[in-house]
PDB file of N, CA and C in Angstrom:
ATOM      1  N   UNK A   1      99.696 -42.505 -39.641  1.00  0.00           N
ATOM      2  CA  UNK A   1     100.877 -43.331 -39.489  1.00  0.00           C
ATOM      3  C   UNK A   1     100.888 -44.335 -40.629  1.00  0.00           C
ATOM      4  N   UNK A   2     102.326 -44.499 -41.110  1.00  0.00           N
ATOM      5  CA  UNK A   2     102.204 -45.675 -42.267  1.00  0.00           C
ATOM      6  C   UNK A   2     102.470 -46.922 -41.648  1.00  0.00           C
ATOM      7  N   UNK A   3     102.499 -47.629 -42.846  1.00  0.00           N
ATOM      8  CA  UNK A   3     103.103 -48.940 -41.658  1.00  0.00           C
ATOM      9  C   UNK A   3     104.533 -48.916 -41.540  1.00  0.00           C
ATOM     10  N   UNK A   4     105.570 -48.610 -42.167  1.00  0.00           N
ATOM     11  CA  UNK A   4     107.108 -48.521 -41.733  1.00  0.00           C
ATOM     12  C   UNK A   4     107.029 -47.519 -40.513  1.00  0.00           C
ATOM     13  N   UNK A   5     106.558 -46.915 -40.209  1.00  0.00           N
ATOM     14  CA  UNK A   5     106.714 -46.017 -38.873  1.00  0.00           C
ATOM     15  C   UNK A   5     105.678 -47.088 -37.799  1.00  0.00           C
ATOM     16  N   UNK A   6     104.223 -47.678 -38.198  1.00  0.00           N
ATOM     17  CA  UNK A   6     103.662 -48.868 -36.887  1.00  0.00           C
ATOM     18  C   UNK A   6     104.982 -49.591 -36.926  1.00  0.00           C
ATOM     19  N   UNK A   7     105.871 -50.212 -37.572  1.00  0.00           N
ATOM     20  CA  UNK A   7     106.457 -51.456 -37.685  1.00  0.00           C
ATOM     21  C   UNK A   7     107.585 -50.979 -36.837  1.00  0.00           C
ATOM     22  N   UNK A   8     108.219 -49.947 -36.666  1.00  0.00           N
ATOM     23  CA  UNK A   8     109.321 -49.017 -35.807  1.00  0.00           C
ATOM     24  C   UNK A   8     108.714 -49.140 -34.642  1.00  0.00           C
ATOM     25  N   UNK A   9     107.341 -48.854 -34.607  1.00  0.00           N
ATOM     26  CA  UNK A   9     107.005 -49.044 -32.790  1.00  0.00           C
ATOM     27  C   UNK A   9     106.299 -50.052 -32.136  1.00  0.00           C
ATOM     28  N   UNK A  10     106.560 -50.996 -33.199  1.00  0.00           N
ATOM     29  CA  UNK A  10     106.233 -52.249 -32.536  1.00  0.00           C
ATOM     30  C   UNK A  10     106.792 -52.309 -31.281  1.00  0.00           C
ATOM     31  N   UNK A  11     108.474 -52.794 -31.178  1.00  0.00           N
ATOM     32  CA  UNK A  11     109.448 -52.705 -29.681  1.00  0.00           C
ATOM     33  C   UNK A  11     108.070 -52.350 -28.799  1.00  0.00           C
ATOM     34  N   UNK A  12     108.213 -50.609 -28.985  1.00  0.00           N
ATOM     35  CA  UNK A  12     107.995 -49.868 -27.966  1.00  0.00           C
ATOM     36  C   UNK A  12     106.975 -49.800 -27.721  1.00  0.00           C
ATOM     37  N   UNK A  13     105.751 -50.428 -28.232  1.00  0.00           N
ATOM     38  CA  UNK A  13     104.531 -50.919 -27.782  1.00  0.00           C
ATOM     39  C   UNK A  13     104.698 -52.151 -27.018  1.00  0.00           C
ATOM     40  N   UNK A  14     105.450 -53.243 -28.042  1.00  0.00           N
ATOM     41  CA  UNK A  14     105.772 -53.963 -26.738  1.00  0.00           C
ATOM     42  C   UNK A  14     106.039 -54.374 -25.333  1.00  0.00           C
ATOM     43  N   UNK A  15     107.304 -53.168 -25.355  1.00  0.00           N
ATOM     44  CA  UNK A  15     107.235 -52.736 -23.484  1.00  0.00           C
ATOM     45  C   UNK A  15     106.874 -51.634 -22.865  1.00  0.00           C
ATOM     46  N   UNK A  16     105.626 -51.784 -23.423  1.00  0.00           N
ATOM     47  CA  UNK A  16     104.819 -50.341 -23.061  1.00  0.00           C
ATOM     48  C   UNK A  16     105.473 -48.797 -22.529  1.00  0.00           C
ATOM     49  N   UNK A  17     105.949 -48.378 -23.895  1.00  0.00           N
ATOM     50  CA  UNK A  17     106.790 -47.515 -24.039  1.00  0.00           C
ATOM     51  C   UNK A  17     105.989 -46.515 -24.721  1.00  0.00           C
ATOM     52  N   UNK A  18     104.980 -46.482 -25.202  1.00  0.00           N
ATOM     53  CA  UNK A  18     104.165 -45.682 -26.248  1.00  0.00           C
ATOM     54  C   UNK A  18     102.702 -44.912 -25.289  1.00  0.00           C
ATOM     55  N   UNK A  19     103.049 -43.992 -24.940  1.00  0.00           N
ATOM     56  CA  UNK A  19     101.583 -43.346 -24.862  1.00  0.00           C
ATOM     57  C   UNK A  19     101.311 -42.096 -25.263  1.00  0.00           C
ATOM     58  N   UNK A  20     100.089 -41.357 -25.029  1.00  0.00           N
ATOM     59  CA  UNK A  20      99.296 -40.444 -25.764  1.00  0.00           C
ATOM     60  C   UNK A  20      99.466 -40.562 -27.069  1.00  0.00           C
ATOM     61  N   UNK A  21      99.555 -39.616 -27.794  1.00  0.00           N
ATOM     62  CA  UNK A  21      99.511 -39.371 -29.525  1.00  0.00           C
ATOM     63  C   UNK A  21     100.294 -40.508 -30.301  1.00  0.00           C
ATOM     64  N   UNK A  22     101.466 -40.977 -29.943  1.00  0.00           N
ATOM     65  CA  UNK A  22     102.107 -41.844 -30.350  1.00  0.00           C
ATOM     66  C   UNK A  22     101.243 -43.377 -30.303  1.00  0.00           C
ATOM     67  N   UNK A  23     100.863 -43.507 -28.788  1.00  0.00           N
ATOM     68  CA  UNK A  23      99.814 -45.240 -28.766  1.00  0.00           C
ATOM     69  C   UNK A  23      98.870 -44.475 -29.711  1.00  0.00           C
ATOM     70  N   UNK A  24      97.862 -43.691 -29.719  1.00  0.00           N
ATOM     71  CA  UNK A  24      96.273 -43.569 -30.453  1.00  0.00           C
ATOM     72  C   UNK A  24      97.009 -43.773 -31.460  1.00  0.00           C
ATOM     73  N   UNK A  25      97.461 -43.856 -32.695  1.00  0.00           N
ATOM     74  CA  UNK A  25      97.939 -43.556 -33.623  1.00  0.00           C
ATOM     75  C   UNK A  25      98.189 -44.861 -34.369  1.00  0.00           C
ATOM     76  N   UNK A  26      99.369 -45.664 -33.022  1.00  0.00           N
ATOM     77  CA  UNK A  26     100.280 -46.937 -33.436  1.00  0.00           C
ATOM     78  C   UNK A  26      98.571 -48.014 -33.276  1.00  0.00           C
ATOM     79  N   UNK A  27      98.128 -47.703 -32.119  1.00  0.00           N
ATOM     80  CA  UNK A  27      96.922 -48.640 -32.271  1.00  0.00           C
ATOM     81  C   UNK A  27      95.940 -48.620 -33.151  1.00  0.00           C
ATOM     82  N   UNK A  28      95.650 -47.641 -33.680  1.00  0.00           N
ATOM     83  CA  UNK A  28      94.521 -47.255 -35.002  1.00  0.00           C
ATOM     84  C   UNK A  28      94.727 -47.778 -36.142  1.00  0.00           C
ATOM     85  N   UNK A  29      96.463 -47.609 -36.725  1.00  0.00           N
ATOM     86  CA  UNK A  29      96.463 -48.186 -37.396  1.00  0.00           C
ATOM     87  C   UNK A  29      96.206 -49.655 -37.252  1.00  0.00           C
ATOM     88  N   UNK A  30      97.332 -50.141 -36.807  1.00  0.00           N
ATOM     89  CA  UNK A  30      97.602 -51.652 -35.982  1.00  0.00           C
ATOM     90  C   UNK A  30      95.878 -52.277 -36.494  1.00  0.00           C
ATOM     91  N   UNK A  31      94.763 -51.641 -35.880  1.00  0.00           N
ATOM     92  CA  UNK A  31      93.738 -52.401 -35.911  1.00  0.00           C
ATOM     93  C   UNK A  31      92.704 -52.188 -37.582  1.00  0.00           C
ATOM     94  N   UNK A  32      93.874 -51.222 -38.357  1.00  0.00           N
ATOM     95  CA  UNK A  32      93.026 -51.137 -39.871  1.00  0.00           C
ATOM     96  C   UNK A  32      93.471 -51.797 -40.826  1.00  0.00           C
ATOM     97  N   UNK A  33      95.336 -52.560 -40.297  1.00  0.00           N
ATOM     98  CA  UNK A  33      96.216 -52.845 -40.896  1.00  0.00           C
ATOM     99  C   UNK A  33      96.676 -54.101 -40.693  1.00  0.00           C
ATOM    100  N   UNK A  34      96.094 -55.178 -41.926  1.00  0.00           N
ATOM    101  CA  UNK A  34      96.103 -56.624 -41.454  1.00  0.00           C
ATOM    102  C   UNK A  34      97.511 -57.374 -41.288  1.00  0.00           C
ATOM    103  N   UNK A  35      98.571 -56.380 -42.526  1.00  0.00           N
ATOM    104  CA  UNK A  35     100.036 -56.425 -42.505  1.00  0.00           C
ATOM    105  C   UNK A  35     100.267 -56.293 -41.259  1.00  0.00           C
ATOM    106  N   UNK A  36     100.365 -55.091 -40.924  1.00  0.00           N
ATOM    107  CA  UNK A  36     100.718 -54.459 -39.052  1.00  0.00           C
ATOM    108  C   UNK A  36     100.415 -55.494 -38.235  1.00  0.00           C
ATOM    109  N   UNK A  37      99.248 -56.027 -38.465  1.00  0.00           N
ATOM    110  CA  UNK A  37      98.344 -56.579 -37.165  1.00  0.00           C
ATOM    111  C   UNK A  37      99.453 -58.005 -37.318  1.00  0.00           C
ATOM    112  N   UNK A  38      99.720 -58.323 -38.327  1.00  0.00           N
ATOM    113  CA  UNK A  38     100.527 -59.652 -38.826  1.00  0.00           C
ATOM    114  C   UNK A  38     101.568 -59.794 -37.963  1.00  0.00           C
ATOM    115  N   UNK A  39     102.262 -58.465 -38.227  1.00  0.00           N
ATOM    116  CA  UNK A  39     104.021 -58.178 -37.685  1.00  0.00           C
ATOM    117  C   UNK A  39     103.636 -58.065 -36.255  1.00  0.00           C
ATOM    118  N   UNK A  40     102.750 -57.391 -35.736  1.00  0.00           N
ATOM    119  CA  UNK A  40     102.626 -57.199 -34.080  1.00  0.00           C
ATOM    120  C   UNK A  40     102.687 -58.933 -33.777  1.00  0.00           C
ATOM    121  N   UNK A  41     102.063 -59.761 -34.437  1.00  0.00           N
ATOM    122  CA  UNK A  41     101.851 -60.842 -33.667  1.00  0.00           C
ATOM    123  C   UNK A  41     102.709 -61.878 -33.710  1.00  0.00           C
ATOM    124  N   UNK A  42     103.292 -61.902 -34.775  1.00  0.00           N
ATOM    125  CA  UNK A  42     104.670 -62.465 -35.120  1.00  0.00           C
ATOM    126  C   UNK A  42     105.986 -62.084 -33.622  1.00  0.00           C
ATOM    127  N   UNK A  43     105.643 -60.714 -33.859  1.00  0.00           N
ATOM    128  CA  UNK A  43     107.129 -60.132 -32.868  1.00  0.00           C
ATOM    129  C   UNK A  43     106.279 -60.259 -31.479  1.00  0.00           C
ATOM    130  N   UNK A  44     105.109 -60.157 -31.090  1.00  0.00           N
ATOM    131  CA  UNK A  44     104.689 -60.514 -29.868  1.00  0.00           C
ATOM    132  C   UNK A  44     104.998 -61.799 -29.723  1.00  0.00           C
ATOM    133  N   UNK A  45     104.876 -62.773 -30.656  1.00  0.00           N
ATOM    134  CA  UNK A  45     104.982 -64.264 -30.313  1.00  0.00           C
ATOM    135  C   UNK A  45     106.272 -64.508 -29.562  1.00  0.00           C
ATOM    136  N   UNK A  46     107.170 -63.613 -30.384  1.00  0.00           N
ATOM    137  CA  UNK A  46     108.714 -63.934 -30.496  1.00  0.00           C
ATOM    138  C   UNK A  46     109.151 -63.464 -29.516  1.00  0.00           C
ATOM    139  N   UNK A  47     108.542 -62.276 -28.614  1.00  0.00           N
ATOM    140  CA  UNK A  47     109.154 -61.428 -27.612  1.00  0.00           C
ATOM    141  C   UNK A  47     108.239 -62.146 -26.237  1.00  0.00           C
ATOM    142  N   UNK A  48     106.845 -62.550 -26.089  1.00  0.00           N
ATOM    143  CA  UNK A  48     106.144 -63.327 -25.114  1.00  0.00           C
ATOM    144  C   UNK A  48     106.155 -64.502 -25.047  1.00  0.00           C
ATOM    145  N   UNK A  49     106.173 -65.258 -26.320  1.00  0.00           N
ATOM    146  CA  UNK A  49     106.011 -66.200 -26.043  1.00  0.00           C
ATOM    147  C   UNK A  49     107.123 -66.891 -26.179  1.00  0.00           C
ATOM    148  N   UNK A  50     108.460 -66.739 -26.333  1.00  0.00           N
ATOM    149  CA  UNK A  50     109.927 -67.482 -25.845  1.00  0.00           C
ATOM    150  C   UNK A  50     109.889 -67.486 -24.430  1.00  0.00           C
ATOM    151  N   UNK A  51     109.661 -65.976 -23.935  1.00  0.00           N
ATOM    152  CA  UNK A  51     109.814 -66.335 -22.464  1.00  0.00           C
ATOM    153  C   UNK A  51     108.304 -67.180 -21.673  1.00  0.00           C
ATOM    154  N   UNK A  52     107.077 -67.365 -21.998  1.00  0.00           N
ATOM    155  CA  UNK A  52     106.330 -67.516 -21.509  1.00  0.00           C
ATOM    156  C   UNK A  52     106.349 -69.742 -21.815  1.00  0.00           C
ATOM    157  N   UNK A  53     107.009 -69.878 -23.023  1.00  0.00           N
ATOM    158  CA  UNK A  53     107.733 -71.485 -22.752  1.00  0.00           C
ATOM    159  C   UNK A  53     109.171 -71.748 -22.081  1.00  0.00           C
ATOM    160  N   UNK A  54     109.986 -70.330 -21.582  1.00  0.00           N
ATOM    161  CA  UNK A  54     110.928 -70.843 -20.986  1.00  0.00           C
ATOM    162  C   UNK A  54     110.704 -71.455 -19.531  1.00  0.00           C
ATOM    163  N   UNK A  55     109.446 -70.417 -19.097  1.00  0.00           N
ATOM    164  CA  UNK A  55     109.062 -70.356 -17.836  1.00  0.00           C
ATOM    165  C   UNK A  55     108.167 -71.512 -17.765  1.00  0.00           C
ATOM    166  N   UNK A  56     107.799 -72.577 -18.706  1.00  0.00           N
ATOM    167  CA  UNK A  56     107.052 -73.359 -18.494  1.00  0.00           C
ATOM    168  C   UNK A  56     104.833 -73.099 -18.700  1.00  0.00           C
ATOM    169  N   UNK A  57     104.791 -72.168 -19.050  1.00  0.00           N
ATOM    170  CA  UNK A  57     103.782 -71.614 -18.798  1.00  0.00           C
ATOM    171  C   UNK A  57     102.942 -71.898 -20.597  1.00  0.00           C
ATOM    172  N   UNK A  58     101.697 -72.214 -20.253  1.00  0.00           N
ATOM    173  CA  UNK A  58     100.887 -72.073 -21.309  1.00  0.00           C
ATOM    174  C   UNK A  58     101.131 -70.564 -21.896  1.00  0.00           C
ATOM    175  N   UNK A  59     100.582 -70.776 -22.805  1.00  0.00           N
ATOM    176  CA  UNK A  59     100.379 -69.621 -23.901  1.00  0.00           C
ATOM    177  C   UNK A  59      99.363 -69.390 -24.733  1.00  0.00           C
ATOM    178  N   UNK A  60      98.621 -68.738 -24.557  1.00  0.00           N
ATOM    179  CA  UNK A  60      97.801 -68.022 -25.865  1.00  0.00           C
ATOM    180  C   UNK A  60      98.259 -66.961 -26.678  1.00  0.00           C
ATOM    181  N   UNK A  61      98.734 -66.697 -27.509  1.00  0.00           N
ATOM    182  CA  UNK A  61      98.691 -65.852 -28.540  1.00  0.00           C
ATOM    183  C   UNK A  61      98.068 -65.211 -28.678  1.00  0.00           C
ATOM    184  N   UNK A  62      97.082 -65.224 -29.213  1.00  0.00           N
ATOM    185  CA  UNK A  62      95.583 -64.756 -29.756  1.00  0.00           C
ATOM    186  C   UNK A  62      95.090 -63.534 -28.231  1.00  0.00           C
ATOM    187  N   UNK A  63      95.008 -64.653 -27.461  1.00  0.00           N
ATOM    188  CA  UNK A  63      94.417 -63.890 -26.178  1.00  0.00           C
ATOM    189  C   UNK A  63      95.352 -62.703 -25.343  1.00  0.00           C
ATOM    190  N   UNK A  64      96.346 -63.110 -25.251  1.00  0.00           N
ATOM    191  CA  UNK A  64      97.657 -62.582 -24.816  1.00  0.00           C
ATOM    192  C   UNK A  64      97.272 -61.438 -25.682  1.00  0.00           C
ATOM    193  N   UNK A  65      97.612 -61.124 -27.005  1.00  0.00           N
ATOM    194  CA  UNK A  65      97.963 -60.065 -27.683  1.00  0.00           C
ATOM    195  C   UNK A  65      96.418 -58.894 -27.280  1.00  0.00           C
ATOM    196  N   UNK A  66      94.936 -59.801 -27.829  1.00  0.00           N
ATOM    197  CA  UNK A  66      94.381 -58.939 -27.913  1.00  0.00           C
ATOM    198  C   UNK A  66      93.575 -58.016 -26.520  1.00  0.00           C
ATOM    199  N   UNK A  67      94.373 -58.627 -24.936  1.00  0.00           N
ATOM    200  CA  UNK A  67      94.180 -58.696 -23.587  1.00  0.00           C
ATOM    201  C   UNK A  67      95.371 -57.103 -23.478  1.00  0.00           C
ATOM    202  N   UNK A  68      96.373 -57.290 -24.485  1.00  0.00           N
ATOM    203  CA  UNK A  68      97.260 -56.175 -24.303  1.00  0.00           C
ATOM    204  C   UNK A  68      97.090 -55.268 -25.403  1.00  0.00           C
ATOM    205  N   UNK A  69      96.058 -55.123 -26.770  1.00  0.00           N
ATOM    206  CA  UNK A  69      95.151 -54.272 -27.178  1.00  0.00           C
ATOM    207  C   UNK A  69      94.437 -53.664 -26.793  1.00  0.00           C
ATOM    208  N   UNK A  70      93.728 -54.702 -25.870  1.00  0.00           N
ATOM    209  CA  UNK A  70      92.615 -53.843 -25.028  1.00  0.00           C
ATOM    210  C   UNK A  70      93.180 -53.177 -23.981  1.00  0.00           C
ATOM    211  N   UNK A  71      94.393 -53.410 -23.016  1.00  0.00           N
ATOM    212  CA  UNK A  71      94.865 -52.535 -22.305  1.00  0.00           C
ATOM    213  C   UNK A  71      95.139 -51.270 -22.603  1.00  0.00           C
ATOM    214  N   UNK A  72      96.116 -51.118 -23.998  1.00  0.00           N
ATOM    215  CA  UNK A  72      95.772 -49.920 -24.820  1.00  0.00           C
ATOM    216  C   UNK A  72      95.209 -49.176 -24.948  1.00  0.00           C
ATOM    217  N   UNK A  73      93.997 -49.665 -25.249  1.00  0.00           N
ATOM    218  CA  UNK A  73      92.518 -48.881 -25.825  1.00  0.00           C
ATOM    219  C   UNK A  73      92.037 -48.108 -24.633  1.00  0.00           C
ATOM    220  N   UNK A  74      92.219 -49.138 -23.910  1.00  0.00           N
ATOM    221  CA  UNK A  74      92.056 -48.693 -22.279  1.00  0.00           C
ATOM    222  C   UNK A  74      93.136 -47.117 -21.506  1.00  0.00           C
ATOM    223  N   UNK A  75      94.230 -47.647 -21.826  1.00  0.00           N
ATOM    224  CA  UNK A  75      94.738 -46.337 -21.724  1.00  0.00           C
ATOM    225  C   UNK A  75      94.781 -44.968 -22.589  1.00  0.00           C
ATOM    226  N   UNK A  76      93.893 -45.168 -23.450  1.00  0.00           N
ATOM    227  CA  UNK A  76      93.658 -44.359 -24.861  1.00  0.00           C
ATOM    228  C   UNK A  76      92.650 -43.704 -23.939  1.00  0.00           C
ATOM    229  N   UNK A  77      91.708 -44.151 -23.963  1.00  0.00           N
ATOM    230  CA  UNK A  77      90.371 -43.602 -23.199  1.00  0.00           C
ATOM    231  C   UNK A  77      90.255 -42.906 -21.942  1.00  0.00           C
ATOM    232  N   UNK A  78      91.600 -43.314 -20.890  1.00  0.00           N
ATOM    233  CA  UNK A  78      92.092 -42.518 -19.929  1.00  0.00           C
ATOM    234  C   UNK A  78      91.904 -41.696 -20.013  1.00  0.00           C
ATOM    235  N   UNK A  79      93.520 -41.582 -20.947  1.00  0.00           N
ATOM    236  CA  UNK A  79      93.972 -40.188 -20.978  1.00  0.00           C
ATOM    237  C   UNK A  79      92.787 -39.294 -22.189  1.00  0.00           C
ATOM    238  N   UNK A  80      91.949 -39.566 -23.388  1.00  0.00           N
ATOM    239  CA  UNK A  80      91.208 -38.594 -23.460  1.00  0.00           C
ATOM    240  C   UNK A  80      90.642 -38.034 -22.365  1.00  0.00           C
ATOM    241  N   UNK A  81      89.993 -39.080 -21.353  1.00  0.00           N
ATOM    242  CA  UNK A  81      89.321 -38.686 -20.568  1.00  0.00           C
ATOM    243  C   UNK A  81      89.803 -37.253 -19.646  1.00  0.00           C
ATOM    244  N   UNK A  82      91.284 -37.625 -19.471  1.00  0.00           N
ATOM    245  CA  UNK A  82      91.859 -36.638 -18.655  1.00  0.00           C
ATOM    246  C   UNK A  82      91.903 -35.459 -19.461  1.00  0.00           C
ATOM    247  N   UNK A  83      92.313 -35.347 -20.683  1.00  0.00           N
ATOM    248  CA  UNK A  83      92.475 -34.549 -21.231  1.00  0.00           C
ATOM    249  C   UNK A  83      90.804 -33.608 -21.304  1.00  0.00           C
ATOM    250  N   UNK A  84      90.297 -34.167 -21.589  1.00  0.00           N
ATOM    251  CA  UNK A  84      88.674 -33.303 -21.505  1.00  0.00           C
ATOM    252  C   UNK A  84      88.511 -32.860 -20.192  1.00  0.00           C
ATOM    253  N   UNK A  85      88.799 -33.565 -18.924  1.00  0.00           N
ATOM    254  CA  UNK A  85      88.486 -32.807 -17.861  1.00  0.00           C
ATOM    255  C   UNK A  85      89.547 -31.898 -17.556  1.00  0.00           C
ATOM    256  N   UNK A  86      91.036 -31.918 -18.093  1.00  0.00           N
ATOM    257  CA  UNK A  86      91.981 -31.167 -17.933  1.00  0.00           C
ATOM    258  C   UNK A  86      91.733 -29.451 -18.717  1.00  0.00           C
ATOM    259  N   UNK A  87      90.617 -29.784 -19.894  1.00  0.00           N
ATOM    260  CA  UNK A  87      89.968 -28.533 -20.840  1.00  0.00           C
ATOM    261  C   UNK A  87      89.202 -28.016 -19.945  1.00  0.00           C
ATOM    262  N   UNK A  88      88.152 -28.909 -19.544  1.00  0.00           N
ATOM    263  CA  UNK A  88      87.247 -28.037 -18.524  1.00  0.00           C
ATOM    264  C   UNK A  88      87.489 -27.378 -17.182  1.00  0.00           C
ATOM    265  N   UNK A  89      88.785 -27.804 -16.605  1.00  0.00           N
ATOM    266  CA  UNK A  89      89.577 -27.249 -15.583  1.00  0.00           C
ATOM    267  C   UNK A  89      90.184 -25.589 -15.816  1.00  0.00           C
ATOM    268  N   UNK A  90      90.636 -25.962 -16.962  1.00  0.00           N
ATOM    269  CA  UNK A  90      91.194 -24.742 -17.425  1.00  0.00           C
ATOM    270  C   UNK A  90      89.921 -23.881 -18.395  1.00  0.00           C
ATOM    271  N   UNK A  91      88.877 -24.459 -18.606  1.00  0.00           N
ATOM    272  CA  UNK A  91      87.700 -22.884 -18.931  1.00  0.00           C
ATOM    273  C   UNK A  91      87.194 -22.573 -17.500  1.00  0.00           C
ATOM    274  N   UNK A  92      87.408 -23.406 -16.756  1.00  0.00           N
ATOM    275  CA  UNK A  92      86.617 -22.661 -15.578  1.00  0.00           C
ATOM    276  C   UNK A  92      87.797 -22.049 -14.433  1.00  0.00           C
ATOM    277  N   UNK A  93      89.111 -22.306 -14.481  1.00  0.00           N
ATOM    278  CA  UNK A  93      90.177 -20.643 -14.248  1.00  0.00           C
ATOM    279  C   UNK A  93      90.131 -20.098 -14.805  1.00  0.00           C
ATOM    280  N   UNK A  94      89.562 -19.720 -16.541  1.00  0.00           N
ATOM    281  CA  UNK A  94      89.340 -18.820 -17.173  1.00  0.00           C
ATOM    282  C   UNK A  94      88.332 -18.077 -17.034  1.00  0.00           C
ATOM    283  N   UNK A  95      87.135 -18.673 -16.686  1.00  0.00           N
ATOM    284  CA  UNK A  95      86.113 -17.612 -16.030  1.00  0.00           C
ATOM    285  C   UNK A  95      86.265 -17.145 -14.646  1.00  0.00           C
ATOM    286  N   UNK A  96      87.001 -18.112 -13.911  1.00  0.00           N
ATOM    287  CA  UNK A  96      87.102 -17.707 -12.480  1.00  0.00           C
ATOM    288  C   UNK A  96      88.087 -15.908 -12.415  1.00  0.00           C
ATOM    289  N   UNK A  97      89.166 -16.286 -13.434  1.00  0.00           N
ATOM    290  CA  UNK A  97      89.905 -14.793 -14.069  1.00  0.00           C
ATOM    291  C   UNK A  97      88.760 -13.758 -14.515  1.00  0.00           C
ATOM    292  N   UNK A  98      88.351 -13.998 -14.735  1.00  0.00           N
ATOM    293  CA  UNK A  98      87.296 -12.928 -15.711  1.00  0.00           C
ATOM    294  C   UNK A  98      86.565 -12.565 -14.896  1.00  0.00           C
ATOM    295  N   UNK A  99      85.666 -13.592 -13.691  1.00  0.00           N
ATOM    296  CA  UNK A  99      85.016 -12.801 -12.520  1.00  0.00           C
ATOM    297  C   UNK A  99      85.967 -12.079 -12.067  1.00  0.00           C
ATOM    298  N   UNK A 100      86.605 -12.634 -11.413  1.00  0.00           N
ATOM    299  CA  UNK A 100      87.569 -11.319 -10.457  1.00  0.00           C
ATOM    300  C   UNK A 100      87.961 -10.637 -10.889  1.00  0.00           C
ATOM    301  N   UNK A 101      88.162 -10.065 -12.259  1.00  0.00           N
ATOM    302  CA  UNK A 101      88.759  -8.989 -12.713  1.00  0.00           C
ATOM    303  C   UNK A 101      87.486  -8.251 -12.896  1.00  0.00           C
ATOM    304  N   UNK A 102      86.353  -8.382 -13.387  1.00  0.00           N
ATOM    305  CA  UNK A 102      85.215  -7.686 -13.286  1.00  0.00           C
ATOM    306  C   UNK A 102      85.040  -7.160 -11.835  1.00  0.00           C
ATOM    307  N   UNK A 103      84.636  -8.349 -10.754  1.00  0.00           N
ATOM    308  CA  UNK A 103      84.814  -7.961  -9.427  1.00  0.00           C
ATOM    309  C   UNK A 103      85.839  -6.972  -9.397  1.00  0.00           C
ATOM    310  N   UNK A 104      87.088  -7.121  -9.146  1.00  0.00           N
ATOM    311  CA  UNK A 104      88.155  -6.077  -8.630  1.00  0.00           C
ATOM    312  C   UNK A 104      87.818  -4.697  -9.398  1.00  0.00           C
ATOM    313  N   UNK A 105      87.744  -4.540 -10.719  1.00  0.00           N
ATOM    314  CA  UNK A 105      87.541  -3.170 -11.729  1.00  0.00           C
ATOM    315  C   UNK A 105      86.202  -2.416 -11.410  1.00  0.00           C
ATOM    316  N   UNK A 106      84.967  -2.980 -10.577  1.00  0.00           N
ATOM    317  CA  UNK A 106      84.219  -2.228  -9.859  1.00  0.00           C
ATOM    318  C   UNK A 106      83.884  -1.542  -9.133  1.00  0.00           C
TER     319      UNK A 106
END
């Protein structure tokens, strides 16, 4: 991902609009890319933290943003996770096919 395509999904990281291939991607860069990392926090400021002084409410920045990085990362790791047990689900209907067709052809 370049950064004119992270900088397009800023928004949609914002309201957590981005997952699988699209978040791993927007977040990888985001965290190699000090520009990116710049603009996320700028437009996070601008999109959390207007409403988080309308409402009267302290604010961290800093913490805020990197509390919803790590949520990310967090859902990054999920779904590999799922995805690896979703592989091993499907080699083992693939052998479960292969017994029974041995079974049945005997």
């Amino acid at each position: 991902m370049n950064c004119k395509e992270a900088e397009k999904k800023i928004p949609s990281f914002l309201n957590d609009e981005l997952d699988g291939r699209a978040l791993t991607e927007f977040v990888e860069h985001i965290e190699d890319c000090p520009e990116c990392m710049e603009e996320l926090s700028i437009q996070f400021l601008v999109a959390e933290g207007m409403e988080q002084l309308e409402q009267g409410n302290n604010f961290n920045l800093q913490e805020a943003l990197t509390s919803k990085l790590d949520d990310a990362d967090y859902r990054i790791r999920v779904n590999r996770a799922l995805r690896h047990i979703l592989l091993v689900l499907e080699a083992a209907v693939a052998a479960a096919i292969i017994v029974a067709l041995i079974i049945v052809s005997t």
